[in-house]
N, C-alpha and C. Protein backbone atom coordinates (compact mmCIF):
# COMPACT_ATOMS: atom_id res chain seq x y z
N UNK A 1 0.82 -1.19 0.00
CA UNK A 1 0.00 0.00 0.00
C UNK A 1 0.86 1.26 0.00
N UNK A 2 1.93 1.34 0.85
CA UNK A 2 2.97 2.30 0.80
C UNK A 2 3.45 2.93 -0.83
N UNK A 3 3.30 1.58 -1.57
CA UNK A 3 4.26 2.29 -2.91
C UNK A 3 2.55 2.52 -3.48
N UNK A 4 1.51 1.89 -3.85
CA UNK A 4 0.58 2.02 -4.90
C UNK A 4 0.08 3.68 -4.06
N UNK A 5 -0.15 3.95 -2.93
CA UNK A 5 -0.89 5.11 -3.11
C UNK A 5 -0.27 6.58 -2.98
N UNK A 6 1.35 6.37 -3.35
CA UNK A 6 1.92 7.75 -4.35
C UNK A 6 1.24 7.76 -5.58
N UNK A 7 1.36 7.02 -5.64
CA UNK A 7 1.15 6.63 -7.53
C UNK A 7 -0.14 6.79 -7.99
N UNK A 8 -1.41 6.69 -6.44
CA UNK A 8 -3.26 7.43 -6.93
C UNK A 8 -2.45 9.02 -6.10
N UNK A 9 -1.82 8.94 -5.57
CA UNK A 9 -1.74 10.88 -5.22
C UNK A 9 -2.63 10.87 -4.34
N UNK A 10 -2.41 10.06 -3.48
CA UNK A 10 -3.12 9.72 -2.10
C UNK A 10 -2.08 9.19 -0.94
N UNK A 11 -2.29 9.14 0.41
CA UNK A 11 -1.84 8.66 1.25
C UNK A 11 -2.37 7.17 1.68
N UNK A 12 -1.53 6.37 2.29
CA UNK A 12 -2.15 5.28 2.73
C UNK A 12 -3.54 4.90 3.59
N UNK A 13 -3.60 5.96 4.51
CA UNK A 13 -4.76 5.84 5.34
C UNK A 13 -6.00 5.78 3.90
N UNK A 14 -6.09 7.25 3.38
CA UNK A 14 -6.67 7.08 1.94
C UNK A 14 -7.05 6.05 1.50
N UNK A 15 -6.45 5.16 0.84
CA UNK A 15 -6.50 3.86 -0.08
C UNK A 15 -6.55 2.67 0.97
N UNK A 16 -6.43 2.35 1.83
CA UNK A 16 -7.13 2.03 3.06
C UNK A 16 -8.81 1.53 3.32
N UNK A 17 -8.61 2.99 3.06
CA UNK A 17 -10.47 3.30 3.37
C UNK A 17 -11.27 2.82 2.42
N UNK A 18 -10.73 3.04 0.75
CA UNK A 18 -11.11 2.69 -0.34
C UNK A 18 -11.05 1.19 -0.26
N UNK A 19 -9.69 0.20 0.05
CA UNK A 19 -9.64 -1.13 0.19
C UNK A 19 -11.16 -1.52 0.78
N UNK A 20 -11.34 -0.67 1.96
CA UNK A 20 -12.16 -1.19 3.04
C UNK A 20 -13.45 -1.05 2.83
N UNK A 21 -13.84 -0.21 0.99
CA UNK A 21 -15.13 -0.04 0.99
C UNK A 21 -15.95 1.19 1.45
N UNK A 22 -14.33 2.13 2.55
CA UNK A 22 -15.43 3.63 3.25
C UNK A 22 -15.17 4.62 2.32
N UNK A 23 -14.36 4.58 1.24
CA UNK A 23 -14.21 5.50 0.48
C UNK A 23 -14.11 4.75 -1.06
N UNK A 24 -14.51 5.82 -2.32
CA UNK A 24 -14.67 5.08 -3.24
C UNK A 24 -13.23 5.75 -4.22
N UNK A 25 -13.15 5.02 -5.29
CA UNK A 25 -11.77 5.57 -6.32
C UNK A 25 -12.28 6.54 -7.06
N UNK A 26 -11.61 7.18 -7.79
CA UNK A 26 -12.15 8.52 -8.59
C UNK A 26 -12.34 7.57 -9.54
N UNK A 27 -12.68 8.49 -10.91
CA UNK A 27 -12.73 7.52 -12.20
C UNK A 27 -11.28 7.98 -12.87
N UNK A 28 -10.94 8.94 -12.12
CA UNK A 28 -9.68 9.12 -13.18
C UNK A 28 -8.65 8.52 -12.48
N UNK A 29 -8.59 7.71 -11.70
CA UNK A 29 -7.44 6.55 -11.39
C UNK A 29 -7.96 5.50 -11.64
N UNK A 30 -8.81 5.27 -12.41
CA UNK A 30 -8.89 3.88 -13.19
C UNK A 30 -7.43 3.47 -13.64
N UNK A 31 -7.08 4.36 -14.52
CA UNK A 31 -6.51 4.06 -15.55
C UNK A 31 -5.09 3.61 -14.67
N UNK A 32 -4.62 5.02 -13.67
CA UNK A 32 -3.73 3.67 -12.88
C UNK A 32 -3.74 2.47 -12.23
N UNK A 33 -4.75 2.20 -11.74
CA UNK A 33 -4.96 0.79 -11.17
C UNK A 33 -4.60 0.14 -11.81
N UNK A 34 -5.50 0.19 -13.05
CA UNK A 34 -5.59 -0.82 -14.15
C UNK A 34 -3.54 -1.19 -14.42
N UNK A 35 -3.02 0.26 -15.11
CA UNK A 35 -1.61 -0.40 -14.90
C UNK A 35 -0.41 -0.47 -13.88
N UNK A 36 -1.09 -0.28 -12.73
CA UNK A 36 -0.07 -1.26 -11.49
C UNK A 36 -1.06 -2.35 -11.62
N UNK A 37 -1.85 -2.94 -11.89
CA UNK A 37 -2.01 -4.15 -11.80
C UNK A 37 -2.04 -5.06 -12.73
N UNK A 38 -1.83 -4.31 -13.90
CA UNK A 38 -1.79 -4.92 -14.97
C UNK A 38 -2.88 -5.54 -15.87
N UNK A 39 -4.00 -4.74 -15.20
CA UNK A 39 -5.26 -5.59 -15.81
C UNK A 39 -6.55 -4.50 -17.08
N UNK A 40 -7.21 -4.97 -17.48
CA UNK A 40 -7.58 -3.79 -18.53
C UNK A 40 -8.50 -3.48 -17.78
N UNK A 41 -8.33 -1.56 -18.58
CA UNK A 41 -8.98 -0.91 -18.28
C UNK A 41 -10.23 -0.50 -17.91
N UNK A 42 -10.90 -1.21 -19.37
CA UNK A 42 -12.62 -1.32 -19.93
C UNK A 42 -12.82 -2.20 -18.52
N UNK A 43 -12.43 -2.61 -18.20
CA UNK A 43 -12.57 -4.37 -17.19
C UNK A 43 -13.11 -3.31 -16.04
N UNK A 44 -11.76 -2.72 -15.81
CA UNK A 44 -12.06 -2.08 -14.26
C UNK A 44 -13.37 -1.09 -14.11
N UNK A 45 -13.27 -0.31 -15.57
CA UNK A 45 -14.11 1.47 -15.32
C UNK A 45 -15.70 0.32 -15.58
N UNK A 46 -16.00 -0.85 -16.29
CA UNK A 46 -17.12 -1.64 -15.59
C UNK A 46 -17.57 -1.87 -14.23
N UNK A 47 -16.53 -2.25 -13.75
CA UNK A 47 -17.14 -2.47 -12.26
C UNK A 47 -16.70 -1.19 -11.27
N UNK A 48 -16.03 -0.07 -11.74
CA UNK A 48 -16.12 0.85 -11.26
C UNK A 48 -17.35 1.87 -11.55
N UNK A 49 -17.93 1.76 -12.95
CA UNK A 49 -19.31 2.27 -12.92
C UNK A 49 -20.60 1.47 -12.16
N UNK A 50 -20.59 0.04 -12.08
CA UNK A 50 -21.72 -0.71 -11.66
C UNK A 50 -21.61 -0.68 -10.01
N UNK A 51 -20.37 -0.63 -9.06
CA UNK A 51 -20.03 0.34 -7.68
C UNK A 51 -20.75 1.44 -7.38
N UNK A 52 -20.48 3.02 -8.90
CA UNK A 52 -21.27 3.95 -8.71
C UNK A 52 -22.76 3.40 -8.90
N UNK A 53 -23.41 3.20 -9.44
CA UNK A 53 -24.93 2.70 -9.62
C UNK A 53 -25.29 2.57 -8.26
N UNK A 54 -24.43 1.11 -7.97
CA UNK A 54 -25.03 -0.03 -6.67
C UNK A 54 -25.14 1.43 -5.34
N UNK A 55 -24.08 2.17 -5.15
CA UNK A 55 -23.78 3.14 -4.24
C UNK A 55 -24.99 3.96 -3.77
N UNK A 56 -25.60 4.42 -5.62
CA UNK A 56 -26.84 5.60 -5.45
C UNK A 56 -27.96 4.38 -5.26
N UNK A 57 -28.04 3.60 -5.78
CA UNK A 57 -29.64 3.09 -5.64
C UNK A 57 -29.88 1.81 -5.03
N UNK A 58 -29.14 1.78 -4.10
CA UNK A 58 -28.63 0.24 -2.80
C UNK A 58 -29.91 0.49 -1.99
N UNK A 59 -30.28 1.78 -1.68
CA UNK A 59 -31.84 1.82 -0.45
C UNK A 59 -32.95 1.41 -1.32
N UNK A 60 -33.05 2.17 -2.54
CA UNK A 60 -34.11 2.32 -3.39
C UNK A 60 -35.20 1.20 -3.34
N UNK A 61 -36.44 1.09 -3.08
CA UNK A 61 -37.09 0.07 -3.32
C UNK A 61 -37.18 -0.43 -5.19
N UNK A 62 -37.25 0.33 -5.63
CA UNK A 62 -37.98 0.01 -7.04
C UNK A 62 -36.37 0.27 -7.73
N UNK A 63 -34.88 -0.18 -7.17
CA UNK A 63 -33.85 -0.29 -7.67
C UNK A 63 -33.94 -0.90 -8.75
N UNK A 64 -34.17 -2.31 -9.07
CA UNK A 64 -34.43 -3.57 -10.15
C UNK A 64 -35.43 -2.79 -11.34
N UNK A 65 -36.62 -2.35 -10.68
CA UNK A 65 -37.37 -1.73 -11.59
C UNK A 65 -36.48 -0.75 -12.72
N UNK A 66 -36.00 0.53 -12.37
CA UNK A 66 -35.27 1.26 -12.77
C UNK A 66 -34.45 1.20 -13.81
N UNK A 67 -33.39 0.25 -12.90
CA UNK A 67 -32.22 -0.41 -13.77
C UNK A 67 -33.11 -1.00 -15.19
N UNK A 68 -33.80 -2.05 -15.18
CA UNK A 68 -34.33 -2.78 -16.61
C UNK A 68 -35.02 -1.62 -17.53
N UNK A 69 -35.53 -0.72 -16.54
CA UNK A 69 -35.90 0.63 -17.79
C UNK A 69 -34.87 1.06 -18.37
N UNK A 70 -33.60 1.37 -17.64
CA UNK A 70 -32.76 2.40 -18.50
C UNK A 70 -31.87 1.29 -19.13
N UNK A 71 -32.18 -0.03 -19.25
CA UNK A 71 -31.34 -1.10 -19.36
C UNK A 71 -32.11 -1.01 -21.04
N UNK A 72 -33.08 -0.96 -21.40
CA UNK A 72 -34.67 -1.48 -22.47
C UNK A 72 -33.69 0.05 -23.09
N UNK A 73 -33.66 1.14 -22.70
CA UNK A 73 -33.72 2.63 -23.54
C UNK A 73 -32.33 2.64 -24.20
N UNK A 74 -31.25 1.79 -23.11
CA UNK A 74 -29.97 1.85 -24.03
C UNK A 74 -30.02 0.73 -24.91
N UNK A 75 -30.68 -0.32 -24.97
CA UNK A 75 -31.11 -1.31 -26.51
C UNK A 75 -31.65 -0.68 -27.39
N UNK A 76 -32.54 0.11 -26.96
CA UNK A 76 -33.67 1.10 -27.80
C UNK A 76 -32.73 2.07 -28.83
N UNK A 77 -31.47 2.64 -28.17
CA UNK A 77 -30.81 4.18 -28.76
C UNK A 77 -29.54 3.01 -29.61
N UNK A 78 -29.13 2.08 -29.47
CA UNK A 78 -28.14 1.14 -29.96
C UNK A 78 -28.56 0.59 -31.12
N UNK A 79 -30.10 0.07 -30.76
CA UNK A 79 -30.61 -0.17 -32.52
C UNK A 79 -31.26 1.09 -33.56
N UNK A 80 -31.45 1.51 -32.60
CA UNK A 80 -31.78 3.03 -33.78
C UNK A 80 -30.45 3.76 -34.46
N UNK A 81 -29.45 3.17 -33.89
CA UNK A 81 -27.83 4.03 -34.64
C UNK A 81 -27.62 2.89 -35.59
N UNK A 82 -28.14 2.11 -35.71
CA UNK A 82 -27.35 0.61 -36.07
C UNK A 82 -28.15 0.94 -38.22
């Protein structure tokens, strides 16, 4: 942890918190994660967007509902470009 969180421009306690779930990553250190760890990018900023989602709409009752609407509108705008 000492060497990776110069490298987000953070302190250890910092990236810590993030390990631990009390704090979240920016989106613009995706891209380092991705290469200290060597893993792709697209891979990570996925489950770093589906984190943000889960984050805002974790209380929500009608969460599931929601999601399959805006899930139907981005099929909807994908075949209309196509």
């Amino acid at each position: 942890m000492r060497q990776v969180a110069p490298l987000l421009e953070m302190d250890t306690a910092q990236l810590s918190k993030i390990e631990k779930e009390l704090r979240r990553l920016k989106r613009e250190q995706i891209p380092t994660i991705a290469h200290i760890l060597k893993a792709d990018e697209d891979e990570l900023l996925i489950l770093w967007m589906a984190d943000q989602i889960h984050a805002m709409i974790k209380d929500e009752k009608l969460a599931n509902e929601a999601i399959q609407v805006k899930e139907e509108k981005i099929k909807f705008k994908k075949s209309k470009k196509k």
